[in-house]
C-alpha atoms as a PDB file:
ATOM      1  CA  UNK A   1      -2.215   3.398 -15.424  1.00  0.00           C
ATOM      2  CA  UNK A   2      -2.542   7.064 -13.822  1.00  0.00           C
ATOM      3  CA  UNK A   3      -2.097   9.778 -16.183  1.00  0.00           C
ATOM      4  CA  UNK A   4      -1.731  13.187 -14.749  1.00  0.00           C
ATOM      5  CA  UNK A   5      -2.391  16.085 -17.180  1.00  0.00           C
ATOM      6  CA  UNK A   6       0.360  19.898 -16.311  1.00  0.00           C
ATOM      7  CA  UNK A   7       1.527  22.498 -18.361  1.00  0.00           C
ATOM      8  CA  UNK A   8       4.584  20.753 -19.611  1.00  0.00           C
ATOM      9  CA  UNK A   9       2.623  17.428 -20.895  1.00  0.00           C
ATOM     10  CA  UNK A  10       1.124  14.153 -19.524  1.00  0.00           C
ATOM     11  CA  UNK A  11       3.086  11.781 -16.838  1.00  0.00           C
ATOM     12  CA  UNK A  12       2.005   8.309 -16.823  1.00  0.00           C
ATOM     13  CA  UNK A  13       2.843   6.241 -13.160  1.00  0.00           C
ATOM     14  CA  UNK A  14       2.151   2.372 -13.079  1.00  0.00           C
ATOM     15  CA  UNK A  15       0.086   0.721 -10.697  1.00  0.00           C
ATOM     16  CA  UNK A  16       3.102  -1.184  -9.620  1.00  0.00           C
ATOM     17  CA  UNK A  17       4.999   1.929  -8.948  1.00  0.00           C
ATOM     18  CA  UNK A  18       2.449   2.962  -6.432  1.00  0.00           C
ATOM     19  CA  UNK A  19       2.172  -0.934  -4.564  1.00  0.00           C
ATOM     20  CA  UNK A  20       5.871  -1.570  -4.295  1.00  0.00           C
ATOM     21  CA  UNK A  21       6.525   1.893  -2.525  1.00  0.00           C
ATOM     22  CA  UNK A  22       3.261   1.829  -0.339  1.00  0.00           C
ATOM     23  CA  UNK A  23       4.717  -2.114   0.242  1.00  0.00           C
ATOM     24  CA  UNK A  24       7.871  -0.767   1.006  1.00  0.00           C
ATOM     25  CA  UNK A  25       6.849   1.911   3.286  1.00  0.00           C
ATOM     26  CA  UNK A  26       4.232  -0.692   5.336  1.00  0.00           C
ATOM     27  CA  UNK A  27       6.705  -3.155   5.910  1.00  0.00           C
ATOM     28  CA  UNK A  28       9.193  -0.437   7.271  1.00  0.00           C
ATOM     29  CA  UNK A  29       6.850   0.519   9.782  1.00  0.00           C
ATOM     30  CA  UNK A  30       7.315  -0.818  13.304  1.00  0.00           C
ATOM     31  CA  UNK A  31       5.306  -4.199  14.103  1.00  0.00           C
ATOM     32  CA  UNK A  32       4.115  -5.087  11.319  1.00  0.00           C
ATOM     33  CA  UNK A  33       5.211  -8.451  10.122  1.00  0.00           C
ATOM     34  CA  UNK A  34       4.182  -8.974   6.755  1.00  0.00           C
ATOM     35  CA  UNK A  35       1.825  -8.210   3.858  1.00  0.00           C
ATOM     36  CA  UNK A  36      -1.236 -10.544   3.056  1.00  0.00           C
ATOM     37  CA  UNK A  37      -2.866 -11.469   0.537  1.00  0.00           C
ATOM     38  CA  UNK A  38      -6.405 -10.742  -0.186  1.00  0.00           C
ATOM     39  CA  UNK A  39      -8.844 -12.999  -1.898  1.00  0.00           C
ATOM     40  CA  UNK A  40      -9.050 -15.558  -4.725  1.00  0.00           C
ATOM     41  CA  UNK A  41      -7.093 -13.933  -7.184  1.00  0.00           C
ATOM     42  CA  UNK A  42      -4.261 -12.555  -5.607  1.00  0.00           C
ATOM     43  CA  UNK A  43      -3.861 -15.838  -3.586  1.00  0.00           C
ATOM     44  CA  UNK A  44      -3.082 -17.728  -6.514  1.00  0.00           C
ATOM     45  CA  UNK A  45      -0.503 -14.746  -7.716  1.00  0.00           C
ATOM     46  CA  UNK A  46       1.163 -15.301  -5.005  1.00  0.00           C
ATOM     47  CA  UNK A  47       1.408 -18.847  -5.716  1.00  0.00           C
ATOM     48  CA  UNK A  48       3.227 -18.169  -8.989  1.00  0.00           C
ATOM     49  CA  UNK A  49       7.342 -17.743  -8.333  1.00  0.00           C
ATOM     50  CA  UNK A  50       8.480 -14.334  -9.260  1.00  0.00           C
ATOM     51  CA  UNK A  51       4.841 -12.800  -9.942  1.00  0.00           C
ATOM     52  CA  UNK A  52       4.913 -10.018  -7.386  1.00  0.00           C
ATOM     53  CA  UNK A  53       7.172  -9.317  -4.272  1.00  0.00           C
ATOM     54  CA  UNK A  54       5.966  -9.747  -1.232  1.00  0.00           C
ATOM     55  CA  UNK A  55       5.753  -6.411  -0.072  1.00  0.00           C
ATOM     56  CA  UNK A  56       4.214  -5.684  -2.984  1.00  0.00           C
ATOM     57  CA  UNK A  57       0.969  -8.159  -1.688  1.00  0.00           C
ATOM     58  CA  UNK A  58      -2.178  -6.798  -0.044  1.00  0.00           C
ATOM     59  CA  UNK A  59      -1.960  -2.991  -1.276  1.00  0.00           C
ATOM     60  CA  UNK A  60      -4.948  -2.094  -3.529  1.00  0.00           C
ATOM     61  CA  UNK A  61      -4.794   1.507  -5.220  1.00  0.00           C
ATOM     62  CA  UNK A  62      -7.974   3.097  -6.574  1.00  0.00           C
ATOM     63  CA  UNK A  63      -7.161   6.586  -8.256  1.00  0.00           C
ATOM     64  CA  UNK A  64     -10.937   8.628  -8.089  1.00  0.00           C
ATOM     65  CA  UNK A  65     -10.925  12.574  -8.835  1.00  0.00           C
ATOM     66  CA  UNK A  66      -7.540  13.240  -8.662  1.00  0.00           C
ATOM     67  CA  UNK A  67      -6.910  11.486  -5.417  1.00  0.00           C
ATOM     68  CA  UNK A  68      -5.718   8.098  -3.930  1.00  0.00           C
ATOM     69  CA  UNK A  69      -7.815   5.872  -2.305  1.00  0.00           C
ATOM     70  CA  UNK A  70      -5.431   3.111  -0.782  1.00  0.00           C
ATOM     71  CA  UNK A  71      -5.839  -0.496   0.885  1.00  0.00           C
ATOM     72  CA  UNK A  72      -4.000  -2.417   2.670  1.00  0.00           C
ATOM     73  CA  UNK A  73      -4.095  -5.744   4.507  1.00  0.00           C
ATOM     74  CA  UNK A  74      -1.524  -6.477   7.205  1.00  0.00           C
ATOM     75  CA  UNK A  75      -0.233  -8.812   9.627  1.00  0.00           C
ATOM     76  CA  UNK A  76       1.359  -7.280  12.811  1.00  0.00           C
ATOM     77  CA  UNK A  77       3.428  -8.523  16.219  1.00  0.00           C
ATOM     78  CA  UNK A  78       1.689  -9.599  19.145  1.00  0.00           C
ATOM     79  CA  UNK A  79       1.871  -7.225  21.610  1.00  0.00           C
ATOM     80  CA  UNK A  80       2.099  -3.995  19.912  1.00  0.00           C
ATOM     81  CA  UNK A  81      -1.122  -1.353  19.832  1.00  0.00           C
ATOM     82  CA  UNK A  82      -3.073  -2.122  16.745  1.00  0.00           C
ATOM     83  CA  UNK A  83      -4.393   1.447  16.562  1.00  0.00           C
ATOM     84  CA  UNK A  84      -1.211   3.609  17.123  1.00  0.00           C
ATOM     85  CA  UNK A  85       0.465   1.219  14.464  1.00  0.00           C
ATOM     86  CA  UNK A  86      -2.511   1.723  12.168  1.00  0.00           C
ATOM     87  CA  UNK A  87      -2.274   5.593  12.419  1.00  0.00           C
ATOM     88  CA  UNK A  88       1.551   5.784  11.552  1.00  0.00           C
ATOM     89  CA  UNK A  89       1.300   4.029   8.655  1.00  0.00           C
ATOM     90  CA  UNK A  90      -2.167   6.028   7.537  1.00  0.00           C
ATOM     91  CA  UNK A  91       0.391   9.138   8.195  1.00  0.00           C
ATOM     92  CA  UNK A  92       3.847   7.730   6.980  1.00  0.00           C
ATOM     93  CA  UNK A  93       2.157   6.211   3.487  1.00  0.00           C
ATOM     94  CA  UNK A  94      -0.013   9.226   3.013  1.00  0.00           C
ATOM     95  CA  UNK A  95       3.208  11.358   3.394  1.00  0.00           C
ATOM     96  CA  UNK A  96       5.436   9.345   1.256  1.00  0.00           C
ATOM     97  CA  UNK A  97       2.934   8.785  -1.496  1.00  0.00           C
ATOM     98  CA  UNK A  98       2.576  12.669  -1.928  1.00  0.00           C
ATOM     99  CA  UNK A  99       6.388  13.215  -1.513  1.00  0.00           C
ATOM    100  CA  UNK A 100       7.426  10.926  -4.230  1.00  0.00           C
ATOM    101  CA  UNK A 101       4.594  10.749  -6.645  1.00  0.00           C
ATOM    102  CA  UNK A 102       3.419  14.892  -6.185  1.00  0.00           C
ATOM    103  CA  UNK A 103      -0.240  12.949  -6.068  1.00  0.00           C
ATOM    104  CA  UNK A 104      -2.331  13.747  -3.040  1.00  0.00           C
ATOM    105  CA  UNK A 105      -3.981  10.511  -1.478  1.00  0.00           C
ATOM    106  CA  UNK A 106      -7.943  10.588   0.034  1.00  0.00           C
ATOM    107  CA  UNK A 107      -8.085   7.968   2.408  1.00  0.00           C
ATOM    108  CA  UNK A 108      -5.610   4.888   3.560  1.00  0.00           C
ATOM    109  CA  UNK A 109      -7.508   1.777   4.986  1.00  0.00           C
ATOM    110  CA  UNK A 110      -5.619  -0.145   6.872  1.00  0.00           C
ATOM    111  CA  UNK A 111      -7.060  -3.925   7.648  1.00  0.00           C
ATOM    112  CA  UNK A 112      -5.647  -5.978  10.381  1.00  0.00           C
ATOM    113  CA  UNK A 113      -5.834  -9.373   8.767  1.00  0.00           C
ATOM    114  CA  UNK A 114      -3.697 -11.746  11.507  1.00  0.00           C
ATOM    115  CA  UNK A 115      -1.517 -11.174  14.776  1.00  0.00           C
ATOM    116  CA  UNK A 116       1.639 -13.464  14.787  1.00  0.00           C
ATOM    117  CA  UNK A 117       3.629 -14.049  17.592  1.00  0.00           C
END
């Protein structure tokens, strides 16, 4: 759970908030196929029916110093450049993150997990 401290009072924002609009935004972006999953744990999440969407797999939010430090583990289209694909969605998550949540974000890393034809 974030909790960001104004003048009004506190706002609390769920961790799920955060990975089903960063999953949303990802999978949006052009050639990229799908979100993975990434180790032991969320592997078997996945497993479960109705656990978590699937957009919603492979994002990992860290919240340091009032800042965003986000992860994320893709699959992409053969054929398309890794690193101009990996830049718009560093720019298009980063932008929609502070947009709709008013919370600035530090760093995006974007991982490359598989390329699919």
């Amino acid at each position: 759970m974030i909790i960001l401290q104004n003048h009004v009072g506190k706002i609390a924002i769920s961790p799920e908030y955060f990975t089903e609009l960063i999953g949303k935004t990802v999978t949006s972006c052009f050639g990229v196929i799908s979100m993975n999953v990434k180790g032991f744990r969320e592997t078997i999440s996945a497993a479960i029916p109705g656990k978590r969407k699937a957009y919603a797999r492979g994002v990992n939010v860290k919240f340091t110093k009032d800042k965003l430090i986000i992860s994320l583990h893709i699959s992409l289209m053969y054929g398309v450049n890794m690193n101009a694909v990996a830049k718009a969605i560093i720019h298009k998550v980063g932008y929609t993150v502070e947009q709709n949540a008013g919370i600035s974000v530090e760093k995006v890393n974007v991982y490359v997990d598989s390329i699919r034809v």
